[in-house]
PDB file of N, CA and C in Angstrom:
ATOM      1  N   UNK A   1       0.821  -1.189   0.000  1.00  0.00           N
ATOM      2  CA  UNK A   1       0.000   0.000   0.000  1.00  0.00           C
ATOM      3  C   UNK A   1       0.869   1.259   0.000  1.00  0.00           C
ATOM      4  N   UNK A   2       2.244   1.084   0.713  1.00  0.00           N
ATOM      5  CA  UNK A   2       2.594   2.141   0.599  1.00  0.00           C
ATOM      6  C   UNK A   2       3.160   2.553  -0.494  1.00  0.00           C
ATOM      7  N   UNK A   3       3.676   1.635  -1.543  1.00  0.00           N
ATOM      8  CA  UNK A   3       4.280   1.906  -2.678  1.00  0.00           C
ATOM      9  C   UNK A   3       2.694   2.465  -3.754  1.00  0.00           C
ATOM     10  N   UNK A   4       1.623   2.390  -3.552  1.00  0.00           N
ATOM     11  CA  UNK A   4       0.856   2.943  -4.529  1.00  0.00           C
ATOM     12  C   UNK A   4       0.394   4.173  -3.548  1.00  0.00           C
ATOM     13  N   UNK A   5       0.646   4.457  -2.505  1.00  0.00           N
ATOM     14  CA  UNK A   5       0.198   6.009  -2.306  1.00  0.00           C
ATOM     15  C   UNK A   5       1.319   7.095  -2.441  1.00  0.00           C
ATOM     16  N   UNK A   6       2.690   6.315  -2.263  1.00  0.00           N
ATOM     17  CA  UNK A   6       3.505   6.835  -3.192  1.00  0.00           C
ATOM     18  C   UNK A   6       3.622   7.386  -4.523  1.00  0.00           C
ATOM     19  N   UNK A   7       3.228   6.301  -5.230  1.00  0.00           N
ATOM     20  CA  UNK A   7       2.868   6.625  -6.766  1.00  0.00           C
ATOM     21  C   UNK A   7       1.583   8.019  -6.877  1.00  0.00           C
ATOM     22  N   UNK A   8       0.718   8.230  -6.135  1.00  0.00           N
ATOM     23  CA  UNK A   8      -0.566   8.703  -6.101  1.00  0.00           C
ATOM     24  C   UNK A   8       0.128  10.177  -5.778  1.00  0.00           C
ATOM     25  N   UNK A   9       1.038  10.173  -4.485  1.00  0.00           N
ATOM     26  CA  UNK A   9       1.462  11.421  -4.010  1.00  0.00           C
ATOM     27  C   UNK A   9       2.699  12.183  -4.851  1.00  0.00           C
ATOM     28  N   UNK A  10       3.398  11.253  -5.397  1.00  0.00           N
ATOM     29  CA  UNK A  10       4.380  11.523  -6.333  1.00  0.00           C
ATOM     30  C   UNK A  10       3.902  11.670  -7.754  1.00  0.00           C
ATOM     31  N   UNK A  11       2.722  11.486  -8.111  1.00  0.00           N
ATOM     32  CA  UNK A  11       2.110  12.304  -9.484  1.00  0.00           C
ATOM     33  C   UNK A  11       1.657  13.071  -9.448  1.00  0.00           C
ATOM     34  N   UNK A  12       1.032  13.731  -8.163  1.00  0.00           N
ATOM     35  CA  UNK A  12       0.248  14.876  -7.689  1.00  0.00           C
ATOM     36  C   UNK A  12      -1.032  14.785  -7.425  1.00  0.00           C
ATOM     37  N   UNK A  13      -1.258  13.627  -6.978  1.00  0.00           N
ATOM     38  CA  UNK A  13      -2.785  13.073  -6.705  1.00  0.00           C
ATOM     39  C   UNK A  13      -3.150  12.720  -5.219  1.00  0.00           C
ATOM     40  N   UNK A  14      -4.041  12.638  -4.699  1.00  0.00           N
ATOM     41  CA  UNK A  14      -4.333  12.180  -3.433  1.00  0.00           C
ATOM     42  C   UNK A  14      -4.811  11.129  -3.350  1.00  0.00           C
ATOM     43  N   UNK A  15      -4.463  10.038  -2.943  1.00  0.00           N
ATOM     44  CA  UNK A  15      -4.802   8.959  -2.640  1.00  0.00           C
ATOM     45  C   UNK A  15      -5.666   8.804  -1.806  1.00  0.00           C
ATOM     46  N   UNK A  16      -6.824   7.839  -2.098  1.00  0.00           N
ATOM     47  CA  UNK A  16      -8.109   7.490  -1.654  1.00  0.00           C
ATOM     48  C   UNK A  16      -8.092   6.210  -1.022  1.00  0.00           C
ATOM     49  N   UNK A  17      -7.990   5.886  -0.059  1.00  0.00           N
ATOM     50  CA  UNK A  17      -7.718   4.649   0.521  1.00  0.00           C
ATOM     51  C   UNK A  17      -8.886   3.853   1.171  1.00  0.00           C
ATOM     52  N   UNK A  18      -9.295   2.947   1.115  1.00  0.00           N
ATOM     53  CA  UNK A  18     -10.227   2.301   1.757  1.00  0.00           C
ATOM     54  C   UNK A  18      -9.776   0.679   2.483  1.00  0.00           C
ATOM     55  N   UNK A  19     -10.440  -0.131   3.212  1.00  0.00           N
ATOM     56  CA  UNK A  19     -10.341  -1.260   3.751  1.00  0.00           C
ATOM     57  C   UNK A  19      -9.566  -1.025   5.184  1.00  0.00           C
ATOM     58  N   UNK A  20      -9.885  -2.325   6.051  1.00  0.00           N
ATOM     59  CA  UNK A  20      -8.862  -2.283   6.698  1.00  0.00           C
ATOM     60  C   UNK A  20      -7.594  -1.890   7.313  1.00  0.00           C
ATOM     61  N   UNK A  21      -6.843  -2.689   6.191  1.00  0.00           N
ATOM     62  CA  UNK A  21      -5.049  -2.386   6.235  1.00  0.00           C
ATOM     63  C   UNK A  21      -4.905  -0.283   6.009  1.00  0.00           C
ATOM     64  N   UNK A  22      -6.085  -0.265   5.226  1.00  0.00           N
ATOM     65  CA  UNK A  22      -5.990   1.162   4.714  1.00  0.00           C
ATOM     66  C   UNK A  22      -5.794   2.130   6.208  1.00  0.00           C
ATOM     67  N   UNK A  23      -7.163   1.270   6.519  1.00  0.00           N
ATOM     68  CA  UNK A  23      -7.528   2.233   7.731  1.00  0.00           C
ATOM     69  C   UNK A  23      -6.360   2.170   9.017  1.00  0.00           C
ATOM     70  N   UNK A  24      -5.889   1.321   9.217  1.00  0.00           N
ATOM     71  CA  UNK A  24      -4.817   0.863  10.167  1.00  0.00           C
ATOM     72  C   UNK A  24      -3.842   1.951   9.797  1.00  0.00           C
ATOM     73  N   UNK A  25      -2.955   2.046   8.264  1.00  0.00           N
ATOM     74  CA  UNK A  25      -2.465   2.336   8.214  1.00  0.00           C
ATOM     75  C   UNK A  25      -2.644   4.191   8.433  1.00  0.00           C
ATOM     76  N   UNK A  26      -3.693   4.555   7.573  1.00  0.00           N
ATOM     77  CA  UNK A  26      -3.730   5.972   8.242  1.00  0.00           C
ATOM     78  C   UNK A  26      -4.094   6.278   9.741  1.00  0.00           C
ATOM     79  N   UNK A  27      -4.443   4.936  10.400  1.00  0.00           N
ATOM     80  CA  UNK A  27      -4.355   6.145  12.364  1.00  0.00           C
ATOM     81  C   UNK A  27      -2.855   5.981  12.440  1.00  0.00           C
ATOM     82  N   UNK A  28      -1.838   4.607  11.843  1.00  0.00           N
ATOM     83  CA  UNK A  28      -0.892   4.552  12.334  1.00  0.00           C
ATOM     84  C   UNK A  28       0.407   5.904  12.186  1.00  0.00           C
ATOM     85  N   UNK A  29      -0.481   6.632  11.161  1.00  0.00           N
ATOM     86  CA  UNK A  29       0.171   8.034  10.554  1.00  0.00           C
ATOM     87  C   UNK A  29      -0.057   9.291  11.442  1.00  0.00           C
ATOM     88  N   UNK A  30       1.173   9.850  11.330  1.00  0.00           N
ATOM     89  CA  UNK A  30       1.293  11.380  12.129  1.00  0.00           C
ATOM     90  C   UNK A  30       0.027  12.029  11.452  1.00  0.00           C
ATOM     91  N   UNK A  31      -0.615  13.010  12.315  1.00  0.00           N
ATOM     92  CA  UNK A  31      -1.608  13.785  12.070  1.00  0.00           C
ATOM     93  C   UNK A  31      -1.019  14.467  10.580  1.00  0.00           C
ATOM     94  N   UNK A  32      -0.143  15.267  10.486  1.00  0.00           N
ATOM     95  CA  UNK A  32       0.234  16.035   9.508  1.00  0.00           C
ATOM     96  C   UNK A  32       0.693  15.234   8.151  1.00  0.00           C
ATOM     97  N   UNK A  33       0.547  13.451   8.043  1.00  0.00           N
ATOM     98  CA  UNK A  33       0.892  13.047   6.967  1.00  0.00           C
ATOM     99  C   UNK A  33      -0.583  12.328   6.525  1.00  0.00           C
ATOM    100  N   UNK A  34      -1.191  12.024   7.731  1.00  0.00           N
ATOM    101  CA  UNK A  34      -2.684  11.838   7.555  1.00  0.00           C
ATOM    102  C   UNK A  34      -3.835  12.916   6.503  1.00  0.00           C
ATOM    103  N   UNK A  35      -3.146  14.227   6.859  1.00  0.00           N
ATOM    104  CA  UNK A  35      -4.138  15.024   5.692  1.00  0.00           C
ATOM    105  C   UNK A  35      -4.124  15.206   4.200  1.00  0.00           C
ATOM    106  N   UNK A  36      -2.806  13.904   4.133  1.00  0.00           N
ATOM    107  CA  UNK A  36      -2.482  14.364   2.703  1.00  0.00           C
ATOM    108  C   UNK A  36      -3.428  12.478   1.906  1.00  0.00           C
ATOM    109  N   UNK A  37      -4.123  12.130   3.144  1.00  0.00           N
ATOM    110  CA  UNK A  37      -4.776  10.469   2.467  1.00  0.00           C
ATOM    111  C   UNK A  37      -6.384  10.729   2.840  1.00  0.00           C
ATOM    112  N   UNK A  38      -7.153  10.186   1.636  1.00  0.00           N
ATOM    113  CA  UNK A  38      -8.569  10.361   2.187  1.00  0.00           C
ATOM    114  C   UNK A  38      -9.116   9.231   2.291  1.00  0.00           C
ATOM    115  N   UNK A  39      -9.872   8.787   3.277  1.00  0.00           N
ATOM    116  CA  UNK A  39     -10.869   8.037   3.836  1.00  0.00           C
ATOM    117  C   UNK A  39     -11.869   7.325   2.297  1.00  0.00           C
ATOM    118  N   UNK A  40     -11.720   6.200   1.459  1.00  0.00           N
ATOM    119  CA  UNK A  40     -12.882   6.011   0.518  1.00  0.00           C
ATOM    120  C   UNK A  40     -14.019   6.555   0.870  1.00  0.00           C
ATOM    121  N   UNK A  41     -14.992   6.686   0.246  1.00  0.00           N
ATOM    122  CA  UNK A  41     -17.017   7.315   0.826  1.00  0.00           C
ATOM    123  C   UNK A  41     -17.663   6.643  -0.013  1.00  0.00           C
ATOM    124  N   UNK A  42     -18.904   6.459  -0.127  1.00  0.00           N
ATOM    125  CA  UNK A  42     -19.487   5.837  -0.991  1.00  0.00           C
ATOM    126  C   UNK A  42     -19.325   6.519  -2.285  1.00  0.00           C
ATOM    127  N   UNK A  43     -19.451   7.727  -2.455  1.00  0.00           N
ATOM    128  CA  UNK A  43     -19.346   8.379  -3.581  1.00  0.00           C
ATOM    129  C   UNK A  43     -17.699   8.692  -3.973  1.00  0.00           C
ATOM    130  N   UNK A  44     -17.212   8.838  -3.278  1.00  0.00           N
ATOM    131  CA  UNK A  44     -15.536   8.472  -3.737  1.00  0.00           C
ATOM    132  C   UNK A  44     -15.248   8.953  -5.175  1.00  0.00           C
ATOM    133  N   UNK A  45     -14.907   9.689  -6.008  1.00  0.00           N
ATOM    134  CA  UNK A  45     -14.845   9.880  -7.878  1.00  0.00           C
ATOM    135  C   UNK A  45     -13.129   9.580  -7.921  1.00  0.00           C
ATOM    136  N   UNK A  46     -12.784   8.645  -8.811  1.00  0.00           N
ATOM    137  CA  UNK A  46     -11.454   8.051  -9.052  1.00  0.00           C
ATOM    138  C   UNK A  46     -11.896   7.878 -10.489  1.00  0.00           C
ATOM    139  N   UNK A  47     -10.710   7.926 -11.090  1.00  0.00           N
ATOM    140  CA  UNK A  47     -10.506   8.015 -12.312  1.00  0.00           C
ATOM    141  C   UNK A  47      -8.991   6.735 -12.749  1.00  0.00           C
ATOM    142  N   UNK A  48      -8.537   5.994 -11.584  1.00  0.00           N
ATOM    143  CA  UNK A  48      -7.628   5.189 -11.548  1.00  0.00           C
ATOM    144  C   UNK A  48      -7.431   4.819 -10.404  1.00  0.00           C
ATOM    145  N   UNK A  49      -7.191   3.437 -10.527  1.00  0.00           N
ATOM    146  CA  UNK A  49      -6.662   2.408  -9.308  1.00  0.00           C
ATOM    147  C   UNK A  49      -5.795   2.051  -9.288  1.00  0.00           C
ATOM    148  N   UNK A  50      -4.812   1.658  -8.259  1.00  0.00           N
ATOM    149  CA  UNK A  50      -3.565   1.222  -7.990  1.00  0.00           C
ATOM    150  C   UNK A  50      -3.672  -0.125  -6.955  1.00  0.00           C
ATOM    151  N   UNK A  51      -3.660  -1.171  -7.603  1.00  0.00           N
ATOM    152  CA  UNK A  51      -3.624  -2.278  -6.469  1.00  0.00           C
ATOM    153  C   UNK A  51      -2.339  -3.015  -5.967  1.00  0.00           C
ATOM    154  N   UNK A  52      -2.178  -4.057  -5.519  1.00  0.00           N
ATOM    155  CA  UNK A  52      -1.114  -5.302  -5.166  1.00  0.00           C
ATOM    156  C   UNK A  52      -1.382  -6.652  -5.365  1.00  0.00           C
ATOM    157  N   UNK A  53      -2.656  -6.580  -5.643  1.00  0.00           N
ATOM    158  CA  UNK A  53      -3.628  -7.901  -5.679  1.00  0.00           C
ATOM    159  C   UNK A  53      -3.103  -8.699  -6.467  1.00  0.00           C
ATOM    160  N   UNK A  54      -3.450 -10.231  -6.515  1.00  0.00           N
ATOM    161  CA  UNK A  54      -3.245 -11.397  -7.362  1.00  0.00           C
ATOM    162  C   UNK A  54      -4.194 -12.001  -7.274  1.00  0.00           C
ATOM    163  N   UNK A  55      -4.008 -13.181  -8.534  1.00  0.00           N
ATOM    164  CA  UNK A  55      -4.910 -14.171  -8.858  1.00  0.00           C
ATOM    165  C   UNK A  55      -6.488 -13.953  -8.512  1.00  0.00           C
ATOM    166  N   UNK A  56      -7.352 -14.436  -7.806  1.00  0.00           N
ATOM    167  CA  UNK A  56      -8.452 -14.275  -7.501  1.00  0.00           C
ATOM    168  C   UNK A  56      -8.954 -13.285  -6.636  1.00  0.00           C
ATOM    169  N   UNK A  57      -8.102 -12.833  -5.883  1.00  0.00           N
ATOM    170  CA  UNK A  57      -8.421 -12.158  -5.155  1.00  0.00           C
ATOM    171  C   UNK A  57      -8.325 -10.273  -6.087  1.00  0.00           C
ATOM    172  N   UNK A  58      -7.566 -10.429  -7.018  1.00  0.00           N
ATOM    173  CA  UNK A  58      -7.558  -9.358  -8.133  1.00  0.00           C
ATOM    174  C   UNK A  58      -8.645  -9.598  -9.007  1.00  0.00           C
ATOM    175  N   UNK A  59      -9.185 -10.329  -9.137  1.00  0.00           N
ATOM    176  CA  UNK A  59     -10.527 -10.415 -10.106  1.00  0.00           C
ATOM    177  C   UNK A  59     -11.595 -10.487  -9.592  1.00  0.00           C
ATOM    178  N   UNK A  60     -11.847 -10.424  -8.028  1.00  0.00           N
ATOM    179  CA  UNK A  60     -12.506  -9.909  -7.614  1.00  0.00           C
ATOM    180  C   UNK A  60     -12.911  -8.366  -7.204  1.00  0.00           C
ATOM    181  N   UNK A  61     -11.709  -7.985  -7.026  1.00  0.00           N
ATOM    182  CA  UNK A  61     -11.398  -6.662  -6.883  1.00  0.00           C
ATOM    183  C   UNK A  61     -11.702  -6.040  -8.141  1.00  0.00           C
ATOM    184  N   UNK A  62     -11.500  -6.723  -9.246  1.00  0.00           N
ATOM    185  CA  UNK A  62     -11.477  -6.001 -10.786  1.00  0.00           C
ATOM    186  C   UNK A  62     -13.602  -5.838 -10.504  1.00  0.00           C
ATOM    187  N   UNK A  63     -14.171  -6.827 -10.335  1.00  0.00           N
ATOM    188  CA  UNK A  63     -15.102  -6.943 -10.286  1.00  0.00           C
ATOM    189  C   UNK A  63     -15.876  -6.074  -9.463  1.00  0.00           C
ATOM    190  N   UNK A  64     -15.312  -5.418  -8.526  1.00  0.00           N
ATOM    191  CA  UNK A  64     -15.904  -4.629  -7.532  1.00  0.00           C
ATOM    192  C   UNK A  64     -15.760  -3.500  -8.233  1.00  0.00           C
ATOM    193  N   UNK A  65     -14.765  -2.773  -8.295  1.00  0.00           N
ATOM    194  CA  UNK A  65     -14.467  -1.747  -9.348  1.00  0.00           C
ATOM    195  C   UNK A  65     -15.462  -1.756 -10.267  1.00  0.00           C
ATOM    196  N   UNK A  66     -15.410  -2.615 -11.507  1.00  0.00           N
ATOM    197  CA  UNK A  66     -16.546  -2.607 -12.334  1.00  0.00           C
ATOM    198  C   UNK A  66     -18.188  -2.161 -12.125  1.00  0.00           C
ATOM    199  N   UNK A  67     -18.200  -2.684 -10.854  1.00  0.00           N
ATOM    200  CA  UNK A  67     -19.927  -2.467 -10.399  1.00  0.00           C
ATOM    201  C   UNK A  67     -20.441  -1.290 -10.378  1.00  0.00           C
ATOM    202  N   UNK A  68     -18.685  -0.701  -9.619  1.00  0.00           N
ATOM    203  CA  UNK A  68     -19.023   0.990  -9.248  1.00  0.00           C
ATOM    204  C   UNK A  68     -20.081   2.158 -10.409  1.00  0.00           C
ATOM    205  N   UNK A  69     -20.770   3.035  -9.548  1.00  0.00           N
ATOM    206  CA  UNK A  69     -21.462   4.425 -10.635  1.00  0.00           C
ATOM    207  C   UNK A  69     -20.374   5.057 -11.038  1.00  0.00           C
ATOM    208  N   UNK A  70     -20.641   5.906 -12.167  1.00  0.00           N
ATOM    209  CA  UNK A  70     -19.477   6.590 -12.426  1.00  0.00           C
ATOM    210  C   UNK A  70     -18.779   6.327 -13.854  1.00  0.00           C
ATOM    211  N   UNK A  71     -17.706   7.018 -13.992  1.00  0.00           N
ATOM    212  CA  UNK A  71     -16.549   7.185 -15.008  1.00  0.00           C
ATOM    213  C   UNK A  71     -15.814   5.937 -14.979  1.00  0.00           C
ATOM    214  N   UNK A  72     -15.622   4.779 -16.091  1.00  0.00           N
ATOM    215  CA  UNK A  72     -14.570   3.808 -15.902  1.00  0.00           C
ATOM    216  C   UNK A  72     -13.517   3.953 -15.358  1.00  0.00           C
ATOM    217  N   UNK A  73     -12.991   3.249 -14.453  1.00  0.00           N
ATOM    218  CA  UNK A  73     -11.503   3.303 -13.695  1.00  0.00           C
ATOM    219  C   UNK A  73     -10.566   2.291 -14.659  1.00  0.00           C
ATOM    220  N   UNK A  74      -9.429   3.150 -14.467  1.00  0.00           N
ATOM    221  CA  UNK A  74      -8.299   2.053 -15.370  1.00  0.00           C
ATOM    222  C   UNK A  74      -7.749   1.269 -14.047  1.00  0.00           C
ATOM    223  N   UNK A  75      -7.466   0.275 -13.807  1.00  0.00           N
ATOM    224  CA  UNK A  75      -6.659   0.038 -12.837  1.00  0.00           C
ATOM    225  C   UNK A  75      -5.450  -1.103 -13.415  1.00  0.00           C
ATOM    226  N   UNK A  76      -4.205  -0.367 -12.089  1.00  0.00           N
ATOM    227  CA  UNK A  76      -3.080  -0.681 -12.725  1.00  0.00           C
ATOM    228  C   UNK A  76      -2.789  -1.336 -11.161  1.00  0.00           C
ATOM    229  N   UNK A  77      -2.094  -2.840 -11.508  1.00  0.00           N
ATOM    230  CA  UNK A  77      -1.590  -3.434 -10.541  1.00  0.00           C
ATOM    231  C   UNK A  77       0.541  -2.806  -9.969  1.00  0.00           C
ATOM    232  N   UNK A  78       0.612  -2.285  -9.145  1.00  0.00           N
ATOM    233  CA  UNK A  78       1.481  -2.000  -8.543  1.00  0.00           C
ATOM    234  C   UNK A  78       2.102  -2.097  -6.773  1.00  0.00           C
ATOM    235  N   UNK A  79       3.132  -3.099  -7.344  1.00  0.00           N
ATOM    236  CA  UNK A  79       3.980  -3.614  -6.171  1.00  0.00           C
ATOM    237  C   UNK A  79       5.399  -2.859  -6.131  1.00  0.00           C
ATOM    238  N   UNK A  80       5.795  -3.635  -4.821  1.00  0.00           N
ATOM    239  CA  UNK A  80       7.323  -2.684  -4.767  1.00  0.00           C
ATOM    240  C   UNK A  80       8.201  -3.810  -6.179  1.00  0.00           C
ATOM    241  N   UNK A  81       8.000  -4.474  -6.423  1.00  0.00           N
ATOM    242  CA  UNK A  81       8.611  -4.807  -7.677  1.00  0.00           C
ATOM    243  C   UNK A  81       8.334  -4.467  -8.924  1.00  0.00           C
ATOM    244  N   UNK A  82       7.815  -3.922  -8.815  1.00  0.00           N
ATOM    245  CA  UNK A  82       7.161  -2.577 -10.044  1.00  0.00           C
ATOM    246  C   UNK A  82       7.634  -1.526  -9.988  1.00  0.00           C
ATOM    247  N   UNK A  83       7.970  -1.012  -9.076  1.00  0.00           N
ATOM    248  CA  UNK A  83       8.940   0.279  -8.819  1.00  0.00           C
ATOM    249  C   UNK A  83      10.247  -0.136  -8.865  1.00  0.00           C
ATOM    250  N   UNK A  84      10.691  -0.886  -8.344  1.00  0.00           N
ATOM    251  CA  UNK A  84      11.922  -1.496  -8.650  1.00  0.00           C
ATOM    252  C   UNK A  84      12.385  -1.645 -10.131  1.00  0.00           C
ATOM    253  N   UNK A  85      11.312  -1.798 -10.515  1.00  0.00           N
ATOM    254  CA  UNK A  85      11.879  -1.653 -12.109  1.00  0.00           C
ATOM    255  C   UNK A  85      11.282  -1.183 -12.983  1.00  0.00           C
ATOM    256  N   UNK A  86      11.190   0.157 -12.671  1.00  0.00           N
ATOM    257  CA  UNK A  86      10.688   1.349 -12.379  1.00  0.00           C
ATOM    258  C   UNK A  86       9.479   1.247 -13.738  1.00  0.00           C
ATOM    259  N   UNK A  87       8.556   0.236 -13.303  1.00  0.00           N
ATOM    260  CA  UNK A  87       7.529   0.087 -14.374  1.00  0.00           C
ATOM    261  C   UNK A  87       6.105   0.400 -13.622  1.00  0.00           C
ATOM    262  N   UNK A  88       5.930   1.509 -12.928  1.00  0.00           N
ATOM    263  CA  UNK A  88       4.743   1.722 -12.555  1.00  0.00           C
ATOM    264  C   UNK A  88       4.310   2.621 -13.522  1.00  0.00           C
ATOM    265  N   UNK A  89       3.327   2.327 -14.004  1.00  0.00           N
ATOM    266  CA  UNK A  89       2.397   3.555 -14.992  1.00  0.00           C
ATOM    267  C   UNK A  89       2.075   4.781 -14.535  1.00  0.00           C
ATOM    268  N   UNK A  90       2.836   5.388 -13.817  1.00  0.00           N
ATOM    269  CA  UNK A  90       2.683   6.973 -13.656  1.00  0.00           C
ATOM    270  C   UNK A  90       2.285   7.714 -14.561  1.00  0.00           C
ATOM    271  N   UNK A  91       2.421   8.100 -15.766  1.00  0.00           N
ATOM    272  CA  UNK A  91       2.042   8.283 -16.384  1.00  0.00           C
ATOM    273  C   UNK A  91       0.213   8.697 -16.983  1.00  0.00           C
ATOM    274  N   UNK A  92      -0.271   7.294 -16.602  1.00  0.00           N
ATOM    275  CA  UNK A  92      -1.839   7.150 -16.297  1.00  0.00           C
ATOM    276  C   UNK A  92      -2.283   7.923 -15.137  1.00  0.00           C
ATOM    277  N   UNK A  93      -1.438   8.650 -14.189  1.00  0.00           N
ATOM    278  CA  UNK A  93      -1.958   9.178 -13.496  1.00  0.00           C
ATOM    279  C   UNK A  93      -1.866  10.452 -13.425  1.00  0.00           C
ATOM    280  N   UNK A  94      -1.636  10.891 -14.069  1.00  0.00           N
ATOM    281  CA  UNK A  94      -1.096  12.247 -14.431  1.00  0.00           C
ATOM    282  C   UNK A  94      -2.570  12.749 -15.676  1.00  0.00           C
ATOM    283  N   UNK A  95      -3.146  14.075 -15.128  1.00  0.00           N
ATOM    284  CA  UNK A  95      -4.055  14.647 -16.395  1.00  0.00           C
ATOM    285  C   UNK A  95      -3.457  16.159 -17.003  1.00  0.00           C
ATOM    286  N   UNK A  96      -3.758  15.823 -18.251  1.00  0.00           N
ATOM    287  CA  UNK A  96      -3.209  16.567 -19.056  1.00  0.00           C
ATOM    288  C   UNK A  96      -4.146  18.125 -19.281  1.00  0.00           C
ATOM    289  N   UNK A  97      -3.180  19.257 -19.582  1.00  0.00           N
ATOM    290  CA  UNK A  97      -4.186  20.290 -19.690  1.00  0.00           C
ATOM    291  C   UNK A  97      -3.926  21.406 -20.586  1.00  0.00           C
ATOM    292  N   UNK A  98      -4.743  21.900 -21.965  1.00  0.00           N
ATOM    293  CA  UNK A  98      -4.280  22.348 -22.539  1.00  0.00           C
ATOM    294  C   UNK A  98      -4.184  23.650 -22.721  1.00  0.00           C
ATOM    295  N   UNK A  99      -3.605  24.948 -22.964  1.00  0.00           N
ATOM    296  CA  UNK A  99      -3.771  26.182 -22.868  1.00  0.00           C
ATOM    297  C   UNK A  99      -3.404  26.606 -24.460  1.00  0.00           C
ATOM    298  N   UNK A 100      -4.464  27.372 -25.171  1.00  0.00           N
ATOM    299  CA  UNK A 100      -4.666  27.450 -26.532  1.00  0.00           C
ATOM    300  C   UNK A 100      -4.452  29.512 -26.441  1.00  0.00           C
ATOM    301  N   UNK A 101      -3.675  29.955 -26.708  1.00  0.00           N
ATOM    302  CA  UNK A 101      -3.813  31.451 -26.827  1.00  0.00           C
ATOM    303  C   UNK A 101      -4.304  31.751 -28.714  1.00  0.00           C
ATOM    304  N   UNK A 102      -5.307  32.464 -29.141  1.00  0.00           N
ATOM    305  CA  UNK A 102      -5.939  32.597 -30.234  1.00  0.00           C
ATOM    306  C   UNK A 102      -5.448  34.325 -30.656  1.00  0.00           C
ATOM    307  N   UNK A 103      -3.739  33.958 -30.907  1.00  0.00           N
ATOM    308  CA  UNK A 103      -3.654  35.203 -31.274  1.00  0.00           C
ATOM    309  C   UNK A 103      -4.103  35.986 -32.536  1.00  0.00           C
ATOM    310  N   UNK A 104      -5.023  34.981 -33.553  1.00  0.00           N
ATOM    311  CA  UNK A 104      -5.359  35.940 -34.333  1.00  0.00           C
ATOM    312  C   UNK A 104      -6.812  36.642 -33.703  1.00  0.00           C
ATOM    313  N   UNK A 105      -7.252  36.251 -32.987  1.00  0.00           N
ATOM    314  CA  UNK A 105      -8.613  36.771 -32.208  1.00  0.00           C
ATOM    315  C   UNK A 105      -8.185  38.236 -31.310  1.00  0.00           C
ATOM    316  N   UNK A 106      -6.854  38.055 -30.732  1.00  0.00           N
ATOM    317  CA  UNK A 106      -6.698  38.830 -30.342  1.00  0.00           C
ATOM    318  C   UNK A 106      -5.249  40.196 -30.835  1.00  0.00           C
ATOM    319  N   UNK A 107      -5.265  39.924 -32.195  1.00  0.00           N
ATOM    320  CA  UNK A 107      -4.501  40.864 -33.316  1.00  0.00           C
ATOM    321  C   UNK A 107      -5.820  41.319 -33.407  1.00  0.00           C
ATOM    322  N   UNK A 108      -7.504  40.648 -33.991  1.00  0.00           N
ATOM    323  CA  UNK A 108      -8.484  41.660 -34.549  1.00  0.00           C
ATOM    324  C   UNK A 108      -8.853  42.323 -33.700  1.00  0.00           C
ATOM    325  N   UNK A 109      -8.804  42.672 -32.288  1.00  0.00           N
ATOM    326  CA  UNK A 109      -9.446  43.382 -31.090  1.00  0.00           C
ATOM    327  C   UNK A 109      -8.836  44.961 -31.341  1.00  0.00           C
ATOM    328  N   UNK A 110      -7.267  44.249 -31.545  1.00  0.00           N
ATOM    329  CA  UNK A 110      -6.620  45.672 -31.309  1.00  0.00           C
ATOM    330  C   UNK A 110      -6.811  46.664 -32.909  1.00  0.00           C
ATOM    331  N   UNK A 111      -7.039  45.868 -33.817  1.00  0.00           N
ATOM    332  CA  UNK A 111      -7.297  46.857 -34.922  1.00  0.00           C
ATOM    333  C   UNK A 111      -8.710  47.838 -34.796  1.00  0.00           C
TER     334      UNK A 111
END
C-alpha cells in the first residue's frame, strides 16, 4: 500500500484509501501526513486504481471496481517490484491540460 500512495502522491494526486489495512495504516500516521490520504465514501470519484492484488483475489477486486457508478476506472496493478523496475504507470496518473492562446482573435481586437 505504501508503494501505490507513493505513486498517487508523487504524481500529484491524493490517494483514496479504503479497507482495513488502509484504515490501520492511516491512524498509524502522524496527524500532519494523515491530511495528505482520504478516507474512501461511498461516492468516492477516481478516475484510476492502484492495487497489489493477485490471482483471484484481483478479479474480484477487478469486479468490484466494475460495479461501481461513475466514469470507468483504469486500474493498474502496482507492487514494490514494479517500482523497482521502475515500471509503474505513472504516467496514467497524471491529467493533461491544454492552454490554446488565439492570437489571431486577439490581433483583430486591437485593430
Amino acid at each position: 500500500m505504501i508503494a501505490q500512495i507513493a505513486c498517487a502522491l508523487g504524481s500529484g494526486n491524493r490517494p483514496i484509501l479504503d479497507g482495513p489495512p488502509a484504515e490501520a495504516l492511516i491512524e498509524a500516521l502522524p496527524a500532519a501526513l494523515q491530511v495528505w490520504l482520504e478516507r474512501a465514501q461511498r461516492h468516492s470519484r477516481f478516475e484510476a486504481v492502484l492495487t497489489d492484488r493477485k490471482g483471484a483475489e484481483l478479479v474480484a477486486f477487478l469486479r468490484q471496481i466494475a460495479r461501481r457508478e461513475g466514469p470507468i476506472a483504469s486500474v493498474f496493478r502496482v507492487d514494490v517490484d514494479t517500482l523497482r523496475r521502475d515500471e509503474a504507470p505513472l504516467d496514467f496518473l497524471l491529467g493533461e491540460r491544454s492552454l490554446c492562446i488565439n492570437t489571431t482573435a486577439a490581433a483583430a481586437m486591437r485593430a
